[in-house]
PDB file of N, CA and C in Angstrom:
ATOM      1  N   UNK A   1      -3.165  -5.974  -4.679  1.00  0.00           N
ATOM      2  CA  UNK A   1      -2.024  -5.320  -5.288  1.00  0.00           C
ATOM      3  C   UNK A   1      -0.784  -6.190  -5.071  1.00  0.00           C
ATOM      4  N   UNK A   2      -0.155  -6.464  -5.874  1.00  0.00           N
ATOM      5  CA  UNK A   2       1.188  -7.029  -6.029  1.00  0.00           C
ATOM      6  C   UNK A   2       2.344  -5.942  -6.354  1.00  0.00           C
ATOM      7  N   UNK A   3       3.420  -6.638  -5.339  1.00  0.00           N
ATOM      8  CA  UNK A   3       4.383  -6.080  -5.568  1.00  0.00           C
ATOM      9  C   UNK A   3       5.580  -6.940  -5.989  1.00  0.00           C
ATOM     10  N   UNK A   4       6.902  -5.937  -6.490  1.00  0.00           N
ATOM     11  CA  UNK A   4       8.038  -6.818  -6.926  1.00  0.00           C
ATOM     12  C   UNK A   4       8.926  -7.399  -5.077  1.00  0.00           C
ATOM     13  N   UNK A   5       9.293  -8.006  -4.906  1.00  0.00           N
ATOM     14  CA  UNK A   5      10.625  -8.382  -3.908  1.00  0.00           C
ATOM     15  C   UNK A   5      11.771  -8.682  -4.594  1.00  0.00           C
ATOM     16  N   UNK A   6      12.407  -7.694  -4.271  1.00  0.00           N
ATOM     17  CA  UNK A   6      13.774  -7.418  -4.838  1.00  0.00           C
ATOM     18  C   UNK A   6      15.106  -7.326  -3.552  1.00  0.00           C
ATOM     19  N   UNK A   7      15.731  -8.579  -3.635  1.00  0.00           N
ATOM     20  CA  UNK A   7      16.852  -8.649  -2.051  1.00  0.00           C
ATOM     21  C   UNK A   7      17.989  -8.625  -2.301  1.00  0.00           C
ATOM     22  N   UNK A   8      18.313  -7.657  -1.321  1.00  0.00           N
ATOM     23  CA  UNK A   8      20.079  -7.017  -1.674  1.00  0.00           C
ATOM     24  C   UNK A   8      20.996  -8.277  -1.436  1.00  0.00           C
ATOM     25  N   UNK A   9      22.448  -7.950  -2.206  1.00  0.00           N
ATOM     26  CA  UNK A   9      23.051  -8.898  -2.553  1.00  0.00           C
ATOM     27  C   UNK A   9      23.577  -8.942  -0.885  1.00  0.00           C
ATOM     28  N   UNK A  10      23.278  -7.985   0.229  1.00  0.00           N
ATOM     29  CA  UNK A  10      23.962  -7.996   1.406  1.00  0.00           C
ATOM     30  C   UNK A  10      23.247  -9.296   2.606  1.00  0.00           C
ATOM     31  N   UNK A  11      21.856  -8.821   2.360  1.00  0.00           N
ATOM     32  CA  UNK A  11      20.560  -9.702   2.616  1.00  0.00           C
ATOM     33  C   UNK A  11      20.502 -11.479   2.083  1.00  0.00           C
ATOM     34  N   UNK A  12      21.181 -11.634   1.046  1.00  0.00           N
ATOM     35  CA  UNK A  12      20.897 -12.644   0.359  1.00  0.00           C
ATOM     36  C   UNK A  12      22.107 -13.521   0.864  1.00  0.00           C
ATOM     37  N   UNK A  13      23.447 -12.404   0.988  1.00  0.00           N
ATOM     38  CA  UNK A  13      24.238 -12.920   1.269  1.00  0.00           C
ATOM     39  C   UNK A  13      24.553 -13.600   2.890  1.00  0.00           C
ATOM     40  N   UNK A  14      23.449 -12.899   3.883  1.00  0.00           N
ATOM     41  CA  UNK A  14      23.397 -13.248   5.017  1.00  0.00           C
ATOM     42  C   UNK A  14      22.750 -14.312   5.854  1.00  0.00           C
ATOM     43  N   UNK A  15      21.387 -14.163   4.220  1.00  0.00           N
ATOM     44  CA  UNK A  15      20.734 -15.743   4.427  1.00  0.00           C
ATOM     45  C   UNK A  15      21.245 -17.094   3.793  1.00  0.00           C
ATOM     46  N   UNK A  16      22.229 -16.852   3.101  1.00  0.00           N
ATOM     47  CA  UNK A  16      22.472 -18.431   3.019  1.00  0.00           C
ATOM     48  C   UNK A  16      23.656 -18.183   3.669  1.00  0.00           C
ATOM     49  N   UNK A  17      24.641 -17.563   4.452  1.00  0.00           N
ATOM     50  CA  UNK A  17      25.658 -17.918   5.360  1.00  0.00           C
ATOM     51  C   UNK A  17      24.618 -18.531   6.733  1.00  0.00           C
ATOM     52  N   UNK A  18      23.475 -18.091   6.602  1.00  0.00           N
ATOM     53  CA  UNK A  18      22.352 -18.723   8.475  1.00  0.00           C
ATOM     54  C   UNK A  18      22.488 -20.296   7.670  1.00  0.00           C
ATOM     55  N   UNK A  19      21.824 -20.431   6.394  1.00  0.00           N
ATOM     56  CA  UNK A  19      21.444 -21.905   6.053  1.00  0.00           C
ATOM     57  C   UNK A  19      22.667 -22.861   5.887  1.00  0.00           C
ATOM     58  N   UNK A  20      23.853 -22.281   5.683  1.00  0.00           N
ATOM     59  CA  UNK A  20      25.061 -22.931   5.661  1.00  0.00           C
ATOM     60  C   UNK A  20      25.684 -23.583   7.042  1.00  0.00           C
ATOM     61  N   UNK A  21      25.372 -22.201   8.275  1.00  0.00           N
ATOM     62  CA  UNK A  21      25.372 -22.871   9.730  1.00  0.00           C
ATOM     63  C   UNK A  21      24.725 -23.846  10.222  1.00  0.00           C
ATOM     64  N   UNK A  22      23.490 -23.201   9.483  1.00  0.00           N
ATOM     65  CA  UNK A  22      22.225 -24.357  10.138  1.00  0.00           C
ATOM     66  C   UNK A  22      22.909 -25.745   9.991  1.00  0.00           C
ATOM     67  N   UNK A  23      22.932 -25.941   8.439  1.00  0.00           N
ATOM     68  CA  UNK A  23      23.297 -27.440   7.753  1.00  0.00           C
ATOM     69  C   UNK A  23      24.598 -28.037   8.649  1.00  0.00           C
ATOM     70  N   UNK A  24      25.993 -26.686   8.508  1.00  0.00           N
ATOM     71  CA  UNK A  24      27.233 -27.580   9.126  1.00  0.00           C
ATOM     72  C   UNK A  24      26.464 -27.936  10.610  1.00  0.00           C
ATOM     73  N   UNK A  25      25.867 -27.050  11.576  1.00  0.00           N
ATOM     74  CA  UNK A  25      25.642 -27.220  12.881  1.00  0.00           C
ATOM     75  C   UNK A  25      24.722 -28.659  12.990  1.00  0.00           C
ATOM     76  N   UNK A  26      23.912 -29.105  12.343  1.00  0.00           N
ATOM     77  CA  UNK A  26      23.008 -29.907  12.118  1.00  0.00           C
ATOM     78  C   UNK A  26      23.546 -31.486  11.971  1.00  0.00           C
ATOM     79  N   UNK A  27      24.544 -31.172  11.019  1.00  0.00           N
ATOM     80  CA  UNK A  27      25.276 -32.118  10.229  1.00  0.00           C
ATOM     81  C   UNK A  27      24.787 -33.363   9.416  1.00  0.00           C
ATOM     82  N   UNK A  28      23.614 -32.097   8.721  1.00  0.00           N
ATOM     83  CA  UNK A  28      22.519 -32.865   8.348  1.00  0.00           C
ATOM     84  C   UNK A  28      22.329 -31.414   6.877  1.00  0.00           C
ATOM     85  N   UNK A  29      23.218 -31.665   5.953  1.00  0.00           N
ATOM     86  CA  UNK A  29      22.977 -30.995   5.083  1.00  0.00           C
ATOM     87  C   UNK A  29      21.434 -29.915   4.278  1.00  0.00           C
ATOM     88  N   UNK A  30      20.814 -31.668   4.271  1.00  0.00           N
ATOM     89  CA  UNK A  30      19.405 -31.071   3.726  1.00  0.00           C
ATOM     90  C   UNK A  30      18.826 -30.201   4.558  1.00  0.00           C
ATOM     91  N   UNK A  31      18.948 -30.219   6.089  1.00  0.00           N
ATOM     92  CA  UNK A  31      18.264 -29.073   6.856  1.00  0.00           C
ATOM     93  C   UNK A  31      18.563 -27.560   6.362  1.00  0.00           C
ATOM     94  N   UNK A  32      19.751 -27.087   6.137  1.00  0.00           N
ATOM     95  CA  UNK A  32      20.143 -25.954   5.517  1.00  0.00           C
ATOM     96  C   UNK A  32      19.206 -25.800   4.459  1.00  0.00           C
ATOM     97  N   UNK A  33      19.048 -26.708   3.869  1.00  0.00           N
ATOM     98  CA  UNK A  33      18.640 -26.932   2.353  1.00  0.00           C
ATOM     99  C   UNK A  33      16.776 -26.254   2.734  1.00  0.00           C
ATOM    100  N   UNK A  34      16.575 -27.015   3.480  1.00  0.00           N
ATOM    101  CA  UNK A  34      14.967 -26.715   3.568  1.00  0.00           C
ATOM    102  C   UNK A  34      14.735 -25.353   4.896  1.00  0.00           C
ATOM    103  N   UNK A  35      15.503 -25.207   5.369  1.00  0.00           N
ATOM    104  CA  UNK A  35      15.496 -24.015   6.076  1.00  0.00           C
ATOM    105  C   UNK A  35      15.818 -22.697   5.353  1.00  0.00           C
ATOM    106  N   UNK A  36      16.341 -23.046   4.526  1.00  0.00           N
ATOM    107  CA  UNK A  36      16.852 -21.612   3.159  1.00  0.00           C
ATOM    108  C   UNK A  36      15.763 -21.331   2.311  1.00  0.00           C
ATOM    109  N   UNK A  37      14.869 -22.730   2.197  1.00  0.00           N
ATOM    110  CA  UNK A  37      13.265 -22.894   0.841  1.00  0.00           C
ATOM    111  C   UNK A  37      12.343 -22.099   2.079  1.00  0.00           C
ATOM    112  N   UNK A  38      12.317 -22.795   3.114  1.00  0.00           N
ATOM    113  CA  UNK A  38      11.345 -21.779   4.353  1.00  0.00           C
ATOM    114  C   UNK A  38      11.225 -20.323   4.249  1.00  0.00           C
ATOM    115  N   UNK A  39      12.270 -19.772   4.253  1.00  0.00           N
ATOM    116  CA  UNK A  39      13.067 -18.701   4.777  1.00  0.00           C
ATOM    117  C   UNK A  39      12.126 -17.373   3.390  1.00  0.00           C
ATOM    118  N   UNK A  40      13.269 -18.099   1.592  1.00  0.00           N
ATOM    119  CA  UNK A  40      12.868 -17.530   0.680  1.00  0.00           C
ATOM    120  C   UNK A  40      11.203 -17.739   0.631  1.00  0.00           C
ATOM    121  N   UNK A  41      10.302 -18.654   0.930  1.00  0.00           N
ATOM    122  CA  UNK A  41       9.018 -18.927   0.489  1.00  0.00           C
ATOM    123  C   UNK A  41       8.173 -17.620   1.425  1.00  0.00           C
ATOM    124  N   UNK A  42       8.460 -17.430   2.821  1.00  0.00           N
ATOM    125  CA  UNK A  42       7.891 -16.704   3.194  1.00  0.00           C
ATOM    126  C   UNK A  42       8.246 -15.105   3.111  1.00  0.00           C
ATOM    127  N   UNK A  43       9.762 -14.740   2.694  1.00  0.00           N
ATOM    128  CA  UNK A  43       9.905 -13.778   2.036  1.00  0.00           C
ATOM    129  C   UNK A  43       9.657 -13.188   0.704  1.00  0.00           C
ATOM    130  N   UNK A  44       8.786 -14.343  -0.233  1.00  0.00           N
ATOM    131  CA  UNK A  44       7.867 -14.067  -1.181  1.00  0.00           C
ATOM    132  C   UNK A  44       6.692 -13.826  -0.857  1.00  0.00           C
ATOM    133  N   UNK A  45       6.030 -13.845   0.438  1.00  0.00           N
ATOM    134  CA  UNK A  45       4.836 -13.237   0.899  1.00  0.00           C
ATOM    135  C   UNK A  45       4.859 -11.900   1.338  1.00  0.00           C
ATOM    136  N   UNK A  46       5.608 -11.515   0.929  1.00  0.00           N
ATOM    137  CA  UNK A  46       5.846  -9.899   0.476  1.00  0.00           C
ATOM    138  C   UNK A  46       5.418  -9.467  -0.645  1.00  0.00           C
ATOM    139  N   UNK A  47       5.204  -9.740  -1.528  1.00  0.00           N
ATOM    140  CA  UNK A  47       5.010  -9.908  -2.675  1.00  0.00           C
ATOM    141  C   UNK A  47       2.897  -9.029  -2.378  1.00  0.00           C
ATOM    142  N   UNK A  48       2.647  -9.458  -1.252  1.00  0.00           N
ATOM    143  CA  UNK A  48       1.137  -9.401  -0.954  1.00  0.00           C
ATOM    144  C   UNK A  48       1.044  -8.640   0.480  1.00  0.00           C
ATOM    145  N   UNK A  49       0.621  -6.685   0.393  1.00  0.00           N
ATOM    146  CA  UNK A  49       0.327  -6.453   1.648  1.00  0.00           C
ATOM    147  C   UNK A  49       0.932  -6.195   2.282  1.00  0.00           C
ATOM    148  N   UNK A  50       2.558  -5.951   2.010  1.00  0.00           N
ATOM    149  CA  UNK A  50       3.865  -6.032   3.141  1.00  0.00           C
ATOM    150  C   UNK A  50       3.666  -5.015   4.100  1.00  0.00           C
ATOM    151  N   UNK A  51       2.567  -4.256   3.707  1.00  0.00           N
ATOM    152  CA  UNK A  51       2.878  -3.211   4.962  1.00  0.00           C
ATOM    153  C   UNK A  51       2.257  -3.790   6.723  1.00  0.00           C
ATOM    154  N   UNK A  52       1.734  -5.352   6.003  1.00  0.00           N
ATOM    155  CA  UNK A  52       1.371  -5.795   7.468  1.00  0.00           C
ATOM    156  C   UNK A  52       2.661  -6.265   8.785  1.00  0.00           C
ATOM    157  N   UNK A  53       3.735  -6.371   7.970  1.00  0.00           N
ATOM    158  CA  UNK A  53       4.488  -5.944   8.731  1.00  0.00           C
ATOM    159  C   UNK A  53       4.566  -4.973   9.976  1.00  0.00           C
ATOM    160  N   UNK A  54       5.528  -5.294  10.871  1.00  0.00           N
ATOM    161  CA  UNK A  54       5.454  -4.020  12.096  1.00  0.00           C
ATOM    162  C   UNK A  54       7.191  -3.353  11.560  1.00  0.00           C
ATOM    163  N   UNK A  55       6.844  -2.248  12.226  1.00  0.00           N
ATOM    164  CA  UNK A  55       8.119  -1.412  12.379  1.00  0.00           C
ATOM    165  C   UNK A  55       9.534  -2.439  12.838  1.00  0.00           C
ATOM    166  N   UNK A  56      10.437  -1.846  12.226  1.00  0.00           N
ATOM    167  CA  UNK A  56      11.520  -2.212  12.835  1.00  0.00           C
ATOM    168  C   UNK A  56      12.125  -1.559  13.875  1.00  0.00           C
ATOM    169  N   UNK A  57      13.059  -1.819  14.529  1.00  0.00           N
ATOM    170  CA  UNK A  57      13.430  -0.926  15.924  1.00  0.00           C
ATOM    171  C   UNK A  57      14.603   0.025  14.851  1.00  0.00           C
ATOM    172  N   UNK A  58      14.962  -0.394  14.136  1.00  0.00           N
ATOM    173  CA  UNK A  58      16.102   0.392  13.377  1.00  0.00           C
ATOM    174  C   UNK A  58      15.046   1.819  12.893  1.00  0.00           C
ATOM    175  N   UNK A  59      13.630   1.372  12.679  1.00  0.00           N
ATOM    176  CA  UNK A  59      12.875   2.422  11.777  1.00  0.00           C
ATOM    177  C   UNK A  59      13.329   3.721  11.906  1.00  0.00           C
ATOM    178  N   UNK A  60      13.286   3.603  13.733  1.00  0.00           N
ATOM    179  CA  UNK A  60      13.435   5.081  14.672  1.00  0.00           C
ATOM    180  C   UNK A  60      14.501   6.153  14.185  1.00  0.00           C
ATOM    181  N   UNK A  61      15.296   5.613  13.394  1.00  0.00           N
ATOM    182  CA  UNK A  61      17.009   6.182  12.767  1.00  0.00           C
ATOM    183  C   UNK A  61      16.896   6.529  11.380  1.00  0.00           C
ATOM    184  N   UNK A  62      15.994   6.014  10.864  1.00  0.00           N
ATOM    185  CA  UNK A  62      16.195   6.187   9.030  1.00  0.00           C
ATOM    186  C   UNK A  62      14.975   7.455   9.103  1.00  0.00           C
ATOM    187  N   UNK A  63      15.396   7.476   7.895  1.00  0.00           N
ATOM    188  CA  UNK A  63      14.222   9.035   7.656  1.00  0.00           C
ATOM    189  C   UNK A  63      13.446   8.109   6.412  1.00  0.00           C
ATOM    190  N   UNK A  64      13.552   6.720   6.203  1.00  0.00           N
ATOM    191  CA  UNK A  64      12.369   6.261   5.412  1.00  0.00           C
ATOM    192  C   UNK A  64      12.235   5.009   6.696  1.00  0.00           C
ATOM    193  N   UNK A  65      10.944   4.328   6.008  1.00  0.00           N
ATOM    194  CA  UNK A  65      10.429   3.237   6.750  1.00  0.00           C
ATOM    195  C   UNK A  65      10.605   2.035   6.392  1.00  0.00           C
ATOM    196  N   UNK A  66      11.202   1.091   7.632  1.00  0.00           N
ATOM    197  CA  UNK A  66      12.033   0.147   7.644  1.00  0.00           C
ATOM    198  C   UNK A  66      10.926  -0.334   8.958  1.00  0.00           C
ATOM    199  N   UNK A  67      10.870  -2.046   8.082  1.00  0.00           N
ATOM    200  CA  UNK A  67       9.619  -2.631   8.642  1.00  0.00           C
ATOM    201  C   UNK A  67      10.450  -4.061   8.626  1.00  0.00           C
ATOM    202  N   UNK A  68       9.984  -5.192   9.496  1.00  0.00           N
ATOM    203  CA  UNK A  68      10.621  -6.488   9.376  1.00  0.00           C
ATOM    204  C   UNK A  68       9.976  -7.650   9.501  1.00  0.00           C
ATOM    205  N   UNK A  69      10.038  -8.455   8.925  1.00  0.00           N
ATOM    206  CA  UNK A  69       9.378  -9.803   8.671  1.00  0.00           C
ATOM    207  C   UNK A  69      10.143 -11.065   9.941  1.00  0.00           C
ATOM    208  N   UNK A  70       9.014 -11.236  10.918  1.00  0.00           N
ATOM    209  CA  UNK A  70       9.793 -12.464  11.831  1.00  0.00           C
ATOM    210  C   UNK A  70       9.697 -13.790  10.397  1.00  0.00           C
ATOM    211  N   UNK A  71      11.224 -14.593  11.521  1.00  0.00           N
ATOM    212  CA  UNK A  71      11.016 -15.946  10.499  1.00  0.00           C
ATOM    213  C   UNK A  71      12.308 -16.998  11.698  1.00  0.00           C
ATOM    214  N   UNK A  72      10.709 -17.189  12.750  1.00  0.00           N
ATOM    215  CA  UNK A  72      11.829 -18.118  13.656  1.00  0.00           C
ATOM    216  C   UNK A  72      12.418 -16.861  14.429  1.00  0.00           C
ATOM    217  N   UNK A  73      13.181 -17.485  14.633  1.00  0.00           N
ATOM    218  CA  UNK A  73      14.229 -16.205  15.574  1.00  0.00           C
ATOM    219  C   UNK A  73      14.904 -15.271  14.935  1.00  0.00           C
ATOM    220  N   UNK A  74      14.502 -15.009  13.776  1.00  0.00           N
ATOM    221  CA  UNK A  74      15.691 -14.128  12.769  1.00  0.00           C
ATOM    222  C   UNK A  74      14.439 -12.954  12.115  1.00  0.00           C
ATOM    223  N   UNK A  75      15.278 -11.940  11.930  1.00  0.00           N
ATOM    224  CA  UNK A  75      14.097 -10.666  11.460  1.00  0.00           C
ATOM    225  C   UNK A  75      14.821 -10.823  10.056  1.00  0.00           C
ATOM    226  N   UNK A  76      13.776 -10.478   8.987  1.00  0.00           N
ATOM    227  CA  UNK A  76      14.125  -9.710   7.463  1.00  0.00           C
ATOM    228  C   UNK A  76      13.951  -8.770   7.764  1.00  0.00           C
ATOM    229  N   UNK A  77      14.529  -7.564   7.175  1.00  0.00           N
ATOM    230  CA  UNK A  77      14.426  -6.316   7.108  1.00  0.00           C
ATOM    231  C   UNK A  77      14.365  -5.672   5.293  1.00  0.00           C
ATOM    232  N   UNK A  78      13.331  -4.930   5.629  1.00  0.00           N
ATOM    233  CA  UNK A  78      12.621  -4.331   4.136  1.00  0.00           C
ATOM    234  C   UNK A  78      12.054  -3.192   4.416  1.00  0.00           C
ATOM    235  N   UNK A  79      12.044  -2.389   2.672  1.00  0.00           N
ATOM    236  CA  UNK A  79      11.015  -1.227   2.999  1.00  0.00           C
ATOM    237  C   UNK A  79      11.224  -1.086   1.869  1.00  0.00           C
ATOM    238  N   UNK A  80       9.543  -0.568   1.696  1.00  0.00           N
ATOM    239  CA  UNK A  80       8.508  -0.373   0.337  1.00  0.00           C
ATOM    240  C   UNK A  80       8.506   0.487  -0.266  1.00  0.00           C
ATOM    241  N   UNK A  81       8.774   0.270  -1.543  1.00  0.00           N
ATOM    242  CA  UNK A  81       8.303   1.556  -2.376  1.00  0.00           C
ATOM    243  C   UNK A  81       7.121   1.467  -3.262  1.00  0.00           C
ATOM    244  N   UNK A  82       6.224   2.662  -2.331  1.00  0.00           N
ATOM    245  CA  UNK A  82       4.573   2.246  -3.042  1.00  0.00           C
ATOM    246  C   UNK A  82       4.757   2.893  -4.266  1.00  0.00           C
ATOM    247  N   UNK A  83       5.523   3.655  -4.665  1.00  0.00           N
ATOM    248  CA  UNK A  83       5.474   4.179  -6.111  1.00  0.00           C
ATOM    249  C   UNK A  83       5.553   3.123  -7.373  1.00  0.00           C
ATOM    250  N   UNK A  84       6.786   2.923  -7.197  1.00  0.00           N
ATOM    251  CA  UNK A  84       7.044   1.870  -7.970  1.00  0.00           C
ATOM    252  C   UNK A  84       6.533   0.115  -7.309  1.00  0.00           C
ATOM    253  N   UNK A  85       5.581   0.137  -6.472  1.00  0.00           N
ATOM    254  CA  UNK A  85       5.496  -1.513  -5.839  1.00  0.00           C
ATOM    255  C   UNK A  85       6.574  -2.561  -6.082  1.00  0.00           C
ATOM    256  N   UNK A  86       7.564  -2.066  -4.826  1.00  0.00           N
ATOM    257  CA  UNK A  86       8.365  -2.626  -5.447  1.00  0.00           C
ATOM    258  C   UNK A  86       8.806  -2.931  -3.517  1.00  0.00           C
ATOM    259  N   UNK A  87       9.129  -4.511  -2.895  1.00  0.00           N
ATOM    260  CA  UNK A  87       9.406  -4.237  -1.886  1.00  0.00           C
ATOM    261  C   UNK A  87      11.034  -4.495  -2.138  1.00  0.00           C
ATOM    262  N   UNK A  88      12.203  -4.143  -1.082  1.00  0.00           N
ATOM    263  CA  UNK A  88      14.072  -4.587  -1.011  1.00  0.00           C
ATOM    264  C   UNK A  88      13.825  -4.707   0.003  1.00  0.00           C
ATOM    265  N   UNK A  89      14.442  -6.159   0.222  1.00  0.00           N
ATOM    266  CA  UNK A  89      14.874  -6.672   1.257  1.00  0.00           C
ATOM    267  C   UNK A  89      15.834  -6.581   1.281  1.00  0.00           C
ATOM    268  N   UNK A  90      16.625  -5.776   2.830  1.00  0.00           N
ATOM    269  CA  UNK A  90      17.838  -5.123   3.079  1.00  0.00           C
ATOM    270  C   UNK A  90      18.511  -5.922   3.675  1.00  0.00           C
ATOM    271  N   UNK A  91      17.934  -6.357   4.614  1.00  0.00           N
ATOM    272  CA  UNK A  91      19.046  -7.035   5.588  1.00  0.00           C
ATOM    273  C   UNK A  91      18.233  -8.178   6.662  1.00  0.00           C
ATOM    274  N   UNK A  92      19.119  -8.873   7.435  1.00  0.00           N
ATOM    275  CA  UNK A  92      18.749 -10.179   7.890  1.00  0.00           C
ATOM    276  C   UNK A  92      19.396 -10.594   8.995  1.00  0.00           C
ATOM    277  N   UNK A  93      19.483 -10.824   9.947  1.00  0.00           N
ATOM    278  CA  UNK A  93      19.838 -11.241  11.665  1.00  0.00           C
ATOM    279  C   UNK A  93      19.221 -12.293  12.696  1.00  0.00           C
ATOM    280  N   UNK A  94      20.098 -12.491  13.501  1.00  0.00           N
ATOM    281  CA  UNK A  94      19.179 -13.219  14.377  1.00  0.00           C
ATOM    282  C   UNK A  94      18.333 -12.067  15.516  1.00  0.00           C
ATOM    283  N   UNK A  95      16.893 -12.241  15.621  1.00  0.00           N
ATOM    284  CA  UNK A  95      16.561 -11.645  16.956  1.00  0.00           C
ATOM    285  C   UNK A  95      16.877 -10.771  17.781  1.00  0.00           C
ATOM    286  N   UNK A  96      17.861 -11.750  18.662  1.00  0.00           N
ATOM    287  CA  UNK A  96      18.573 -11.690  19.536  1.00  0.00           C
ATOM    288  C   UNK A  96      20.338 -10.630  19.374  1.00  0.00           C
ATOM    289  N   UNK A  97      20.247 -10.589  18.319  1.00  0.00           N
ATOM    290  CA  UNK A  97      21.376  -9.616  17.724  1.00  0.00           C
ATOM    291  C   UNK A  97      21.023  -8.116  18.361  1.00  0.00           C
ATOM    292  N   UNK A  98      22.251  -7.123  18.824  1.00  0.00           N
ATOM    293  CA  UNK A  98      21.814  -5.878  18.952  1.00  0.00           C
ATOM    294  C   UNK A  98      21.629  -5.176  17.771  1.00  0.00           C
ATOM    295  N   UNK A  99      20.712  -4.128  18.292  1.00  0.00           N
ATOM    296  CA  UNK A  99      20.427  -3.413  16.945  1.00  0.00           C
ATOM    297  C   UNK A  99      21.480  -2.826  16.214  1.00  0.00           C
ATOM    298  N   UNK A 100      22.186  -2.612  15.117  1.00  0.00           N
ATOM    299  CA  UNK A 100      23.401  -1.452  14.711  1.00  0.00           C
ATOM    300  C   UNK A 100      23.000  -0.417  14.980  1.00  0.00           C
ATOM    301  N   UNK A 101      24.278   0.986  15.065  1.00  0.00           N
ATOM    302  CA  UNK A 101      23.906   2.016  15.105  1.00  0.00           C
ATOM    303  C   UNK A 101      23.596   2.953  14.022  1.00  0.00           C
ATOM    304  N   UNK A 102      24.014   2.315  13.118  1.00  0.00           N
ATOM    305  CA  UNK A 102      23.827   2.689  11.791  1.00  0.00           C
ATOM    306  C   UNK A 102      22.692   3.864  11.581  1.00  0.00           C
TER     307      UNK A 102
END
């Protein structure tokens, strides 16, 4: 079964501000560059199965299910809609970030 991946403009917007650090911190442009192709390639393996994902620690708070994709030290955050197969990717952090209370 295939599904759509569909990533919020909040999500999208958080991963290329990481690949923009990466690159200035690096000072090696193309690293951003291929750390951003990493990043999107394995967040198209959503696309297949996403529920192999584990829970997110945020899950515990929402009244739907919020699951997250490791990538390196940084979590994606998503959740599925089996109706429509359709996965949104919500949001994006490092690890090591506290959880919001949101």
């Amino acid at each position: 079964m295939t599904y759509e991946v569909r990533i919020t403009d909040e999500a999208c917007g958080a991963i290329d501000a990481q690949a923009d650090y990466i690159a200035e911190e690096s000072g090696f442009p193309g690293r951003g560059v291929e750390w951003l192709l990493e990043c999107y390639a394995l967040i198209d393996t959503l696309e297949t199965f996403p529920s192999r994902c584990a829970f997110a620690p945020e899950n515990e708070r929402r009244d739907y299910e919020v699951r997250k994709l490791n990538f390196g030290s940084y979590l994606i955050f998503f959740r599925v809609d089996e109706d429509a197969k359709v996965v949104h990717v919500t949001g994006f952090r490092h690890g090591m970030r506290e959880v919001p209370d949101q």
